[in-house]
Protein backbone atom coordinates (compact mmCIF):
# COMPACT_ATOMS: atom_id res chain seq x y z
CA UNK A 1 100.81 87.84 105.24
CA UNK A 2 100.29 88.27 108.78
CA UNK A 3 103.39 85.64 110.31
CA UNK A 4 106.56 84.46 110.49
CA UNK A 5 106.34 81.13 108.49
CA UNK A 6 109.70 78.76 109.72
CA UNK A 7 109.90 75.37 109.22
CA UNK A 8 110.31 72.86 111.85
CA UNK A 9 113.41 72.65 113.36
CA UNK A 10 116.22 71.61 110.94
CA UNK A 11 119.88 71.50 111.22
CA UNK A 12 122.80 71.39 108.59
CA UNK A 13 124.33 68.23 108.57
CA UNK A 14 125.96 68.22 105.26
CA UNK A 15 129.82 69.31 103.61
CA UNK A 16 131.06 72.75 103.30
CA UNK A 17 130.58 72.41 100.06
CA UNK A 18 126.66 71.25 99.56
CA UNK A 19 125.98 74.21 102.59
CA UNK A 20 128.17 76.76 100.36
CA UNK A 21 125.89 75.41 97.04
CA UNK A 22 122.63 75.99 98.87
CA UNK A 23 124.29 79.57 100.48
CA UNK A 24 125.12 80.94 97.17
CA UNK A 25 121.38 79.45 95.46
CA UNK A 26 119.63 80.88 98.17
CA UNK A 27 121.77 84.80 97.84
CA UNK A 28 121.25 84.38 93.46
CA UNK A 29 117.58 84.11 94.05
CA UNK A 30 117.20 86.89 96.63
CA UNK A 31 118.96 89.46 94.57
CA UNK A 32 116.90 88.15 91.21
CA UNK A 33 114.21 88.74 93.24
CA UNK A 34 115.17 92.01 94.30
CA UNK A 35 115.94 93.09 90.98
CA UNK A 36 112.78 92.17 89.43
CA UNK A 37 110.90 94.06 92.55
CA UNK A 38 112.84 97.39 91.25
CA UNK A 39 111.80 96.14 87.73
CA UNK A 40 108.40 95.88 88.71
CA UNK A 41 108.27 99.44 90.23
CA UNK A 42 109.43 101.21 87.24
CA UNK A 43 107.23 98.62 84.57
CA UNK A 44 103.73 99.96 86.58
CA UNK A 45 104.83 103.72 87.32
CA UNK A 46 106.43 103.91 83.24
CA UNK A 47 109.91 105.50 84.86
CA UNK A 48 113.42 104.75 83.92
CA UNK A 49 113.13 100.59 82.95
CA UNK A 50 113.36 99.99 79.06
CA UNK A 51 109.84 98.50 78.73
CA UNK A 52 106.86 99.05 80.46
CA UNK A 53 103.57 98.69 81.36
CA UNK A 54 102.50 100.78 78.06
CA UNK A 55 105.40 100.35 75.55
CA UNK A 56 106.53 97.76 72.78
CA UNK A 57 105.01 96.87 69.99
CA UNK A 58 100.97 97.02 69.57
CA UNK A 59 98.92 93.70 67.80
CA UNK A 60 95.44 93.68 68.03
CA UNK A 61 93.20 94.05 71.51
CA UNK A 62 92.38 90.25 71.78
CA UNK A 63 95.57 88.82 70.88
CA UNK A 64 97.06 91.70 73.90
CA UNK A 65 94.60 90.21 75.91
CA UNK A 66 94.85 86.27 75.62
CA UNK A 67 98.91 86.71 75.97
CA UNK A 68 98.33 88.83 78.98
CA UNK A 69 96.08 86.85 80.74
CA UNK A 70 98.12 83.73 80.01
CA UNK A 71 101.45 85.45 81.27
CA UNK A 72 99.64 86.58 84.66
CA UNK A 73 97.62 82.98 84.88
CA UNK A 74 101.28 81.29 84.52
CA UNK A 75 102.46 83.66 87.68
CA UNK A 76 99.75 82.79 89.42
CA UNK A 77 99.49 78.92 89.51
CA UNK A 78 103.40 79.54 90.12
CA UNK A 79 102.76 81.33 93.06
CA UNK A 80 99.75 79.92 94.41
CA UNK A 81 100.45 76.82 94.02
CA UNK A 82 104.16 76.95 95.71
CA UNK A 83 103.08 78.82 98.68
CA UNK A 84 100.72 75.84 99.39
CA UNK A 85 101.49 73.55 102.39
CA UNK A 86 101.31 70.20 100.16
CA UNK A 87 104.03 71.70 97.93
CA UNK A 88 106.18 72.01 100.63
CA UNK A 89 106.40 69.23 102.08
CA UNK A 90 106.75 67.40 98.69
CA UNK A 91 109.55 70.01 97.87
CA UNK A 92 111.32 68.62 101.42
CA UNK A 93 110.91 65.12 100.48
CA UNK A 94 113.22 65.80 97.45
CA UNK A 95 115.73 68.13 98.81
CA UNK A 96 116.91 70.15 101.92
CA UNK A 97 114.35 72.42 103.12
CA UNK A 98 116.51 75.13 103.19
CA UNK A 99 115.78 75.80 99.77
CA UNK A 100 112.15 75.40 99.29
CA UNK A 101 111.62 79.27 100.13
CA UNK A 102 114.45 80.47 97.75
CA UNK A 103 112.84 78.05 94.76
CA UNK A 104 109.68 80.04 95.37
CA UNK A 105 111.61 83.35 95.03
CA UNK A 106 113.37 82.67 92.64
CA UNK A 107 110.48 80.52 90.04
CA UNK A 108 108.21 83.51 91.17
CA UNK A 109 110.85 86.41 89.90
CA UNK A 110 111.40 84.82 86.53
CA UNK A 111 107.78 84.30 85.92
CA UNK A 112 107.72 87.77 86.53
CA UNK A 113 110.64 88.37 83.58
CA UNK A 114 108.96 86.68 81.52
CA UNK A 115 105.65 88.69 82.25
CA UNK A 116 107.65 92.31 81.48
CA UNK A 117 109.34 91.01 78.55
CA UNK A 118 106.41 89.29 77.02
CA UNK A 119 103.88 91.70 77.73
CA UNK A 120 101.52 93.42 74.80
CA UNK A 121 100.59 96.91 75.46
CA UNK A 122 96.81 98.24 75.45
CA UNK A 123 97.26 101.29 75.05
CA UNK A 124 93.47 103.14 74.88
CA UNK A 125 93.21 105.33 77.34
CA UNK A 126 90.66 105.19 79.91
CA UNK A 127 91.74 108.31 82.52
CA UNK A 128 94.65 110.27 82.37
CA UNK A 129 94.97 112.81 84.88
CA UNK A 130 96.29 116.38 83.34
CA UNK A 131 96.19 118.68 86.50
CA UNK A 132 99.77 118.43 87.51
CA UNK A 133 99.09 118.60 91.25
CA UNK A 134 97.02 115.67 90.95
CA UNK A 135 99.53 113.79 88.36
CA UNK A 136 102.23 114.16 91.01
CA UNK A 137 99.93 112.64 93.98
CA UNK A 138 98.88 109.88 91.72
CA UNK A 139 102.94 109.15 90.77
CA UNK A 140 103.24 109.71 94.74
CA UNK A 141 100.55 107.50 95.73
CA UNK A 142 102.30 104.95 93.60
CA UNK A 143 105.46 104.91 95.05
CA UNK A 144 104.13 104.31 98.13
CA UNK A 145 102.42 101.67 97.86
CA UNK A 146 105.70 99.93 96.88
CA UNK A 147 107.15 101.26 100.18
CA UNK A 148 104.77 99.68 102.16
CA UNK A 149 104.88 96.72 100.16
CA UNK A 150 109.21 96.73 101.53
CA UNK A 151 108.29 98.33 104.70
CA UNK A 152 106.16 95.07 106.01
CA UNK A 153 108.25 93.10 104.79
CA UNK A 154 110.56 93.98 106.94
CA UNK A 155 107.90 93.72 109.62
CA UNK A 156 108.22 90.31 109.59
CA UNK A 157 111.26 89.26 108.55
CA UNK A 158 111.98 90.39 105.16
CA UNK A 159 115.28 87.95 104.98
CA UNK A 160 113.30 85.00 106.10
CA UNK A 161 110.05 86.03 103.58
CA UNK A 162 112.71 85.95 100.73
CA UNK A 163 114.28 82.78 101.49
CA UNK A 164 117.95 84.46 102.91
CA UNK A 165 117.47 83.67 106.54
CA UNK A 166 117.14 79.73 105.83
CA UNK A 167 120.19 79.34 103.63
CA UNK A 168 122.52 81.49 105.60
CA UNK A 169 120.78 79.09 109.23
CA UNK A 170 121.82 76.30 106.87
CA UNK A 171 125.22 76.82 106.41
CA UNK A 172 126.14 77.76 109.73
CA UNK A 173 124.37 74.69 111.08
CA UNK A 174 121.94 76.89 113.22
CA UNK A 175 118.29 75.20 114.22
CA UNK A 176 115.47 76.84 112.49
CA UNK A 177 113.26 78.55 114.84
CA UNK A 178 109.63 77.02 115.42
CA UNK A 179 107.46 78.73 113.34
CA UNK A 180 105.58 81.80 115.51
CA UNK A 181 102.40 83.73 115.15
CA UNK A 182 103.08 87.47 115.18
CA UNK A 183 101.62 90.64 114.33
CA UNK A 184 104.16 93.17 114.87
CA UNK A 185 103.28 97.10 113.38
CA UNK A 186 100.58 98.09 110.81
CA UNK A 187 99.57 94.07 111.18
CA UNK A 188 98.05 94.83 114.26
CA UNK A 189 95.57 97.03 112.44
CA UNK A 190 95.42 95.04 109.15
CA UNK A 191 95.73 91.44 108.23
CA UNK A 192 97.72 91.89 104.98
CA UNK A 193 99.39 95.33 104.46
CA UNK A 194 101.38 93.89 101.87
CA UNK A 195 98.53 93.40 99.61
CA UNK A 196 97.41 96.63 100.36
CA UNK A 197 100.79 98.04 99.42
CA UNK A 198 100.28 96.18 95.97
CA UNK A 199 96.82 97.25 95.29
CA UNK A 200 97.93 100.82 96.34
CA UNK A 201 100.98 100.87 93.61
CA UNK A 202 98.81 98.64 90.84
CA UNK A 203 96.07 101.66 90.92
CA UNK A 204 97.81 104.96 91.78
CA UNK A 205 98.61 106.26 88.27
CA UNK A 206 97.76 109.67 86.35
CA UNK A 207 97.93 107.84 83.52
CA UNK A 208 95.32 104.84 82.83
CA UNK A 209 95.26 102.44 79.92
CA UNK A 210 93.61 99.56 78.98
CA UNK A 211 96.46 97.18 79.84
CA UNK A 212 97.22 98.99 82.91
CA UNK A 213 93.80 98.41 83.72
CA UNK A 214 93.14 94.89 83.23
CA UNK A 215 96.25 94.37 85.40
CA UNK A 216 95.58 96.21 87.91
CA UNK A 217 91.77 93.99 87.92
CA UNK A 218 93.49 91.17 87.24
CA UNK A 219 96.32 91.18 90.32
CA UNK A 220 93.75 92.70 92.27
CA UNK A 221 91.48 89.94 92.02
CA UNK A 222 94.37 87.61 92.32
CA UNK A 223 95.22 89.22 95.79
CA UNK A 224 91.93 88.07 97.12
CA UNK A 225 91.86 84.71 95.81
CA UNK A 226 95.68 84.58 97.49
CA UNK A 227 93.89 86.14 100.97
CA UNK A 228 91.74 83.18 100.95
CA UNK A 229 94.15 80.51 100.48
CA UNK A 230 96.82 82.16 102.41
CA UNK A 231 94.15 82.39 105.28
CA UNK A 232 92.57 79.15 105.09
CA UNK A 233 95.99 77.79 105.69
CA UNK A 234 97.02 79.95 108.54
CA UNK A 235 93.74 78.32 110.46
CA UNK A 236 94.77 75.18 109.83
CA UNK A 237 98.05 75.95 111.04
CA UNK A 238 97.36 78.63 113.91
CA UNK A 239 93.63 77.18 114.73
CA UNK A 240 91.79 79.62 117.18
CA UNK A 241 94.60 81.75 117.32
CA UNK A 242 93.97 83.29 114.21
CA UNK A 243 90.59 83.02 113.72
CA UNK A 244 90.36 85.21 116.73
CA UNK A 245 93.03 87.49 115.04
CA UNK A 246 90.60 87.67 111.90
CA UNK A 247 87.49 88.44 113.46
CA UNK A 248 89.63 91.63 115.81
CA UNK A 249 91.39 92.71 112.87
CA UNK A 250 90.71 94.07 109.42
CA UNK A 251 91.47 92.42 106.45
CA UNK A 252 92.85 95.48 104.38
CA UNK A 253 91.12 98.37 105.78
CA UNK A 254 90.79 99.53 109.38
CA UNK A 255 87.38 99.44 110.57
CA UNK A 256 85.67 99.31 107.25
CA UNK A 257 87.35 95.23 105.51
């Protein structure tokens, strides 16, 4: 994610009461969202939550593996296919645009439920790290990734990424602003730090095992199929703008991708 994404220019013209509806949708799905983003942290690093990454009960590797992959495949047509430009303006055809980006949020955070409550552990191990120094960085190197992940968000708008900034312009009758091209921060050395962040908190662990593993592949993958459709989408929004952007900046790391 490299912009501010807006829609056009909208204004509330409805009762207090259908602006205080989409208000109080729009604030339930940011803090489910938020919740499930602490949930998430503490499922991959194995610290505090009641079930993570590695615990539950164990069934055999291939049944693990066809639940897992159908838990993270339902997340990602979900995900994918909400953040696409066709969706949206279907979604506005049927209701206020206000509350297209807290649907997303929202559909997106309980996908994710269901993916830590469903999950099946793997639980061979393929590294585990027993030097404690090293344990430490790799718990450390976890955590921030997740920071970075919330640290460009707020980079470029964190309310508006999360779907807060429309409901609240909503109610108050405010126009949306146009939507802008910006790369403020770390995105004027990378194109995505927030998939960096993720890739940084999916692998930084002292303590590897086979489910751990085939998510971190699996997201990881993901994040690149979700470059190329979140890219091809800001050219055909931004034209020449960003291509020149791309070809200046890295995609993930400086001076190397």
């Amino acid at each position: 994610m490299s912009i501010t994404l807006q829609h056009g220019p909208t204004q509330a013209q409805s009762s207090l009461a259908a602006r205080s509806f989409v208000l109080g949708y729009g604030v339930l799905a940011y803090f489910v969202f938020f919740g499930t983003f602490l949930y998430a942290a503490g499922f991959i690093s194995q610290l505090i939550v009641p079930k993570t990454i590695d615990s539950g009960a164990t069934t055999s590797t291939a049944h693990a593996f066809i639940v897992n992959l159908a838990l993270m495949s339902l997340f990602a047509v979900q995900h994918s296919g909400m953040a696409r430009r066709g969706f949206k303006k279907l979604f506005a055809s049927v209701a206020s645009p206000a509350l297209e980006r807290s649907t997303y949020v929202l559909l997106a955070s309980l996908s994710l439920i269901l993916l830590f409550w469903q999950w099946q552990p793997m639980t061979a191990v393929i590294w585990s790290i027993d030097t404690p120094t090293l344990a430490y960085a790799a718990v450390a190197g976890g955590f921030a990734g997740w920071l970075i992940v919330l640290y460009s968000s707020f980079l470029i708008s964190h309310f508006e990424l999360f779907g807060l900034t429309q409901v609240i312009s909503h109610f108050v009758g405010r126009l949306a602003h146009p939507m802008m091209f910006r790369t403020p921060g770390r995105y004027g050395l990378i194109r995505h730090p927030i998939y960096l962040g993720f890739i940084v908190a999916f692998w930084s662990t002292p303590h590897m095992t086979l489910g751990h593993l085939f998510f971190a592949v699996v997201t990881t993958a993901y994040i690149f199929v979700g470059i190329w459709l979140e890219e091809r989408d800001l050219v055909a929004l931004f034209g020449d703008q960003y291509r020149h952007y791309r070809e200046k900046v890295a995609m993930l790391i400086p001076g190397l991708f």
